[in-house]
Protein backbone atom coordinates (compact mmCIF):
# COMPACT_ATOMS: atom_id res chain seq x y z
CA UNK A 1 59.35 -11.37 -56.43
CA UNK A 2 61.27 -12.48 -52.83
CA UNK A 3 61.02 -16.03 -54.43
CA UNK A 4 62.52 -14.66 -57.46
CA UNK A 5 65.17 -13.11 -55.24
CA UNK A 6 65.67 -16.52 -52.73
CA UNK A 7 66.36 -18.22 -55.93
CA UNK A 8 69.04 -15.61 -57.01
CA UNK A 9 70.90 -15.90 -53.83
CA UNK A 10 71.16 -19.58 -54.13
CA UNK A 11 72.86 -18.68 -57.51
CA UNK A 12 69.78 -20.13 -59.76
CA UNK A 13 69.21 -17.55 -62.38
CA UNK A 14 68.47 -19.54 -65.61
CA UNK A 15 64.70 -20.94 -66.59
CA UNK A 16 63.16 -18.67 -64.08
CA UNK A 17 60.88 -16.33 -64.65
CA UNK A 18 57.86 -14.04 -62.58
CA UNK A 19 54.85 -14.62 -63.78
CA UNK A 20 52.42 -14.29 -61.26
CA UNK A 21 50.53 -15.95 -58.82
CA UNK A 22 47.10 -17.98 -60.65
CA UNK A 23 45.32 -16.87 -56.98
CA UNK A 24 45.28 -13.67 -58.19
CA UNK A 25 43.88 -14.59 -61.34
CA UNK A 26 41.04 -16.48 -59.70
CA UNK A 27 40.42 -13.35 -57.46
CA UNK A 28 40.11 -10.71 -60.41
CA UNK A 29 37.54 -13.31 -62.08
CA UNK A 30 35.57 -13.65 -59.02
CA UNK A 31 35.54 -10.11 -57.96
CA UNK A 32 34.33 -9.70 -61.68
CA UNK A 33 31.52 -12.24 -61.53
CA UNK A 34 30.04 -10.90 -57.88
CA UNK A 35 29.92 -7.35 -58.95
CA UNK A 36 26.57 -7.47 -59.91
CA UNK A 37 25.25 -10.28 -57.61
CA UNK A 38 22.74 -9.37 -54.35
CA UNK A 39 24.31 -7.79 -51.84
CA UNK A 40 26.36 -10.09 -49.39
CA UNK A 41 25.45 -8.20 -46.51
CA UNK A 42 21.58 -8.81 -46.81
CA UNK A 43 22.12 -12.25 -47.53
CA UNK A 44 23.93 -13.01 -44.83
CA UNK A 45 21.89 -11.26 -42.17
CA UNK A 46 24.56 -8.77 -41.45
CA UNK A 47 23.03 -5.55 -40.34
CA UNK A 48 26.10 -3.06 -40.17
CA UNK A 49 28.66 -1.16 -42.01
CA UNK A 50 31.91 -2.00 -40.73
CA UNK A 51 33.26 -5.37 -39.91
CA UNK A 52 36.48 -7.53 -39.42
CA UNK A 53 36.29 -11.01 -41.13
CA UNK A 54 37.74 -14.05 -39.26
CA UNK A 55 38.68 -17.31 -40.19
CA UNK A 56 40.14 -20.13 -37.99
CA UNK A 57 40.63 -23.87 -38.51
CA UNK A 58 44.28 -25.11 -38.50
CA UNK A 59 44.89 -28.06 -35.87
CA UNK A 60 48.06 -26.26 -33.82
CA UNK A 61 45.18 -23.51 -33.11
CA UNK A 62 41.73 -25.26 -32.53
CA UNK A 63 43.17 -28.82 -31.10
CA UNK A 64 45.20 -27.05 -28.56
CA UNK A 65 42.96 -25.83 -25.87
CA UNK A 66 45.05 -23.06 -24.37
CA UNK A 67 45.70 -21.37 -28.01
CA UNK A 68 42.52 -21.79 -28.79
CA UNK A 69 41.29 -19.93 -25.41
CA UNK A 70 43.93 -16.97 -26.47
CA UNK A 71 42.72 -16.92 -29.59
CA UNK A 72 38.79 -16.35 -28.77
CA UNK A 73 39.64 -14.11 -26.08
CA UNK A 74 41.68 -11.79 -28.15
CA UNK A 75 38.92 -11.44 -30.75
CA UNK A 76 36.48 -11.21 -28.48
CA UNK A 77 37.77 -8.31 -27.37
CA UNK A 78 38.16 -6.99 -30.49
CA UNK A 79 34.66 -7.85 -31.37
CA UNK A 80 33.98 -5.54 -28.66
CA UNK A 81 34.83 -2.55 -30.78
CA UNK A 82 34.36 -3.45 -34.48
CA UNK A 83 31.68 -6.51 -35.21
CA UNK A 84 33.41 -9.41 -36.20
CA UNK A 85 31.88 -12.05 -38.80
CA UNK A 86 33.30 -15.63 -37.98
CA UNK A 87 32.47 -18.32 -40.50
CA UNK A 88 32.73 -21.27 -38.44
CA UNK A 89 34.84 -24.42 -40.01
CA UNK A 90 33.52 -27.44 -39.10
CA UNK A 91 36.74 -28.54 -37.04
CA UNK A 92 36.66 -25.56 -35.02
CA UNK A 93 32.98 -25.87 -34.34
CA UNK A 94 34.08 -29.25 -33.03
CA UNK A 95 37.03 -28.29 -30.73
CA UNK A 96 34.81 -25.66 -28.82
CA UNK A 97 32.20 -27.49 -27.87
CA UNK A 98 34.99 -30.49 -27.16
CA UNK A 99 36.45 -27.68 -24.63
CA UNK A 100 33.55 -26.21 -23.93
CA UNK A 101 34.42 -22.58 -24.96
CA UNK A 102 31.08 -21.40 -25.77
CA UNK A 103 30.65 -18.97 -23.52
CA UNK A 104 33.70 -17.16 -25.36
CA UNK A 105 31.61 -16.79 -28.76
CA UNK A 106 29.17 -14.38 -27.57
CA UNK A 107 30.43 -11.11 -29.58
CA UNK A 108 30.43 -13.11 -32.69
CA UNK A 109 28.49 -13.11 -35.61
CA UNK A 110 28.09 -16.36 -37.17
CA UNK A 111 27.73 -17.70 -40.70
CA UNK A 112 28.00 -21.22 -41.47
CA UNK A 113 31.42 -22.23 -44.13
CA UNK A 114 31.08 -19.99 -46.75
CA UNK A 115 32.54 -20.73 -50.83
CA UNK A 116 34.81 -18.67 -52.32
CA UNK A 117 32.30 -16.28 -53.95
CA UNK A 118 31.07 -14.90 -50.80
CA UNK A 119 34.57 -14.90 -49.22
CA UNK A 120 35.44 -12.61 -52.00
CA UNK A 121 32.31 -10.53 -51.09
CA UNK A 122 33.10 -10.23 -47.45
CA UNK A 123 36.77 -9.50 -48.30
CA UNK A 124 36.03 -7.21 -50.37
CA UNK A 125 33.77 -5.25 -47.75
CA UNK A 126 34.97 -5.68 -44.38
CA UNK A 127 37.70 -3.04 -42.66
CA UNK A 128 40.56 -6.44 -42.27
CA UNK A 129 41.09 -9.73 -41.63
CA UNK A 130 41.64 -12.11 -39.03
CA UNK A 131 43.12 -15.54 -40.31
CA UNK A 132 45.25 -18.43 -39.85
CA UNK A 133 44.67 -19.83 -43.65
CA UNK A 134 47.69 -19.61 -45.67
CA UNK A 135 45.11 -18.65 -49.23
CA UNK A 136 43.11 -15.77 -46.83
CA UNK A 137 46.56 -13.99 -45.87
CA UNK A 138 47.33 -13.12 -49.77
CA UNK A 139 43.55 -12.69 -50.74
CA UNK A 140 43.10 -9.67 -48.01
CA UNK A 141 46.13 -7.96 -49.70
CA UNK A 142 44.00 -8.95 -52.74
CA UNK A 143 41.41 -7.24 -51.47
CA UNK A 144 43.84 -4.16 -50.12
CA UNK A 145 42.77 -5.25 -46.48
CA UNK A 146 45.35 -5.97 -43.90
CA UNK A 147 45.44 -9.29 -41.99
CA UNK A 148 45.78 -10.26 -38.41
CA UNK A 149 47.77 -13.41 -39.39
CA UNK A 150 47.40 -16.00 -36.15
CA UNK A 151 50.45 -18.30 -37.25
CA UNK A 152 54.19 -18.47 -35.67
CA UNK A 153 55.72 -17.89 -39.27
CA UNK A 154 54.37 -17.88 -42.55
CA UNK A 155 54.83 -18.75 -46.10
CA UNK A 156 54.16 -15.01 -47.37
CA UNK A 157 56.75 -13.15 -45.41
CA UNK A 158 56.71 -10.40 -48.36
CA UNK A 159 53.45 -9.63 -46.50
CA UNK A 160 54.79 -9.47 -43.54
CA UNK A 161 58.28 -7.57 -44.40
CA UNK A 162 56.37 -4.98 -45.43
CA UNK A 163 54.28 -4.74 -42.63
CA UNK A 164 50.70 -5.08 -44.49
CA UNK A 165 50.00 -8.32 -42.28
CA UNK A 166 51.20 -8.77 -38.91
CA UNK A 167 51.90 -12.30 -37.45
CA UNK A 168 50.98 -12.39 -34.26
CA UNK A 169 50.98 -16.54 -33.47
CA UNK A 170 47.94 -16.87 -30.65
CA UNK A 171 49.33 -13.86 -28.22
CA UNK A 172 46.37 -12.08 -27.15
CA UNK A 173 48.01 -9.18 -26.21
CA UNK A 174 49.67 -9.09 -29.96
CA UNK A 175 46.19 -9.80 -31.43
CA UNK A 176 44.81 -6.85 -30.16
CA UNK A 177 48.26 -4.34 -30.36
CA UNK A 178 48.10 -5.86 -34.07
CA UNK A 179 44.19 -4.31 -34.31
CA UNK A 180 44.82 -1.23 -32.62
CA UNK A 181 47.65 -0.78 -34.92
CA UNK A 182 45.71 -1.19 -38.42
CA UNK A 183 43.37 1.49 -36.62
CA UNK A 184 45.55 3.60 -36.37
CA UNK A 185 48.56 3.42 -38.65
CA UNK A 186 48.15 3.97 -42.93
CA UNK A 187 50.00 1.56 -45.00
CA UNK A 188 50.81 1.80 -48.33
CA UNK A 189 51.93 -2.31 -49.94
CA UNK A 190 54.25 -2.51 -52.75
CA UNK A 191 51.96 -2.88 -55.46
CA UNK A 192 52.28 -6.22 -58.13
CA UNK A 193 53.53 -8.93 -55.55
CA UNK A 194 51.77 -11.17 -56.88
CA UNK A 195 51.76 -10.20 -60.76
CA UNK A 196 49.40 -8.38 -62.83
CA UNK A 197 46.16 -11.07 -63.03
CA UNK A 198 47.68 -12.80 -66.12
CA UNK A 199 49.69 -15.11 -64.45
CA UNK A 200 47.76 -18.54 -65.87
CA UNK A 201 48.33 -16.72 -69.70
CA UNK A 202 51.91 -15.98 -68.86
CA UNK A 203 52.73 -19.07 -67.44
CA UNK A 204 50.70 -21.56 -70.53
CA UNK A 205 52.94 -19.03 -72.56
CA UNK A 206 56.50 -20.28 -71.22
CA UNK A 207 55.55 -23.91 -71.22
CA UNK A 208 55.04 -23.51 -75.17
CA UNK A 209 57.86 -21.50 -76.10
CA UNK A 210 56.06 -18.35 -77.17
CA UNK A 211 57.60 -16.20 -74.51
């Protein structure tokens, strides 16, 4: 829709069209498909209810030793109130022992990279999200879970306009006022940002004429 609109302003009005985004499409079949699979929680060794999800890998965050420090801090803290799961990508794995942060990662719990099925599980179960990956920001909403989004700007600001994620960059002290807030604040998002789940049929639709 704000694309929709951006394109409006700029005085383009002919040959577009909202269909949807095809990331929600994958989401509603994969939701579908792990509905009836084992329980993500026993398979991945997690032993609790309630849990934030966090992601990190992109270079301005993991390369960059002092971000990277704010970062772990930050949801360290958090992790002190609410466990946190942490799949851990294989650069940022790398750039901690590089820096030697370890002793920062002690109120994490760990999985090795995870596929998109059990991303969808987690999502699906934990309280919010904690992410710098651009696909993870939309899927939480997805998901109707609010992200921590640890970026200086981002490509969804509908998410953000609304106030459903909160961009915080790597300020520690915004990490945790942005946790503290999702605590304690209820939030409901515009619903159909991102379409209806039909945006792949919509779209095939318009390239053949039948719309």
């Amino acid at each position: 829709m704000l694309a929709v609109g951006n394109l409006k302003n700029e005085g383009i009005n002919r040959g577009v069209y909202f269909s949807g985004d095809v990331m929600y499409d994958l989401f509603l079949l994969a939701k579908e498909k792990i509905m009836h699979e084992e329980d993500t929680n026993k398979t991945l060794n997690v032993g609790f209810d309630k849990f934030a999800l966090f992601t990190l890998h992109r270079d301005f965050n993991t390369d960059i030793e002092e971000r990277l420090i704010s970062i772990l801090k930050a949801v360290g803290r958090i992790a002190q109130e609410i466990k946190v799961i942490f799949p851990i990508h294989p650069r940022t794995r790398k750039c901690i022992t590089n820096f030697k942060l370890e002793y920062l990662l002690n109120s994490f719990h760990f999985t090795e990279p995870i596929d998109y099925l059990t991303t969808v599980k987690l999502l699906n179960n934990c309280e919010f999200v904690i992410t710098d990956s651009g696909g993870l920001q939309k899927e939480a909403y997805f998901a109707g879970k609010r992200a921590i989004v640890l970026m200086p700007d981002t490509g969804w600001r509908e998410l953000t306009d609304c106030r459903w994620n909160i961009l915080v960059d790597a300020d520690s002290e915004k990490m945790f006022k942005g946790f503290k807030q999702i605590l304690g604040e209820t939030i409901i998002p515009p619903s159909g940002l991102y379409g209806d789940g039909d945006a792949g049929s919509k779209i095939a639709k318009i390239l053949l004429g039948k719309d």
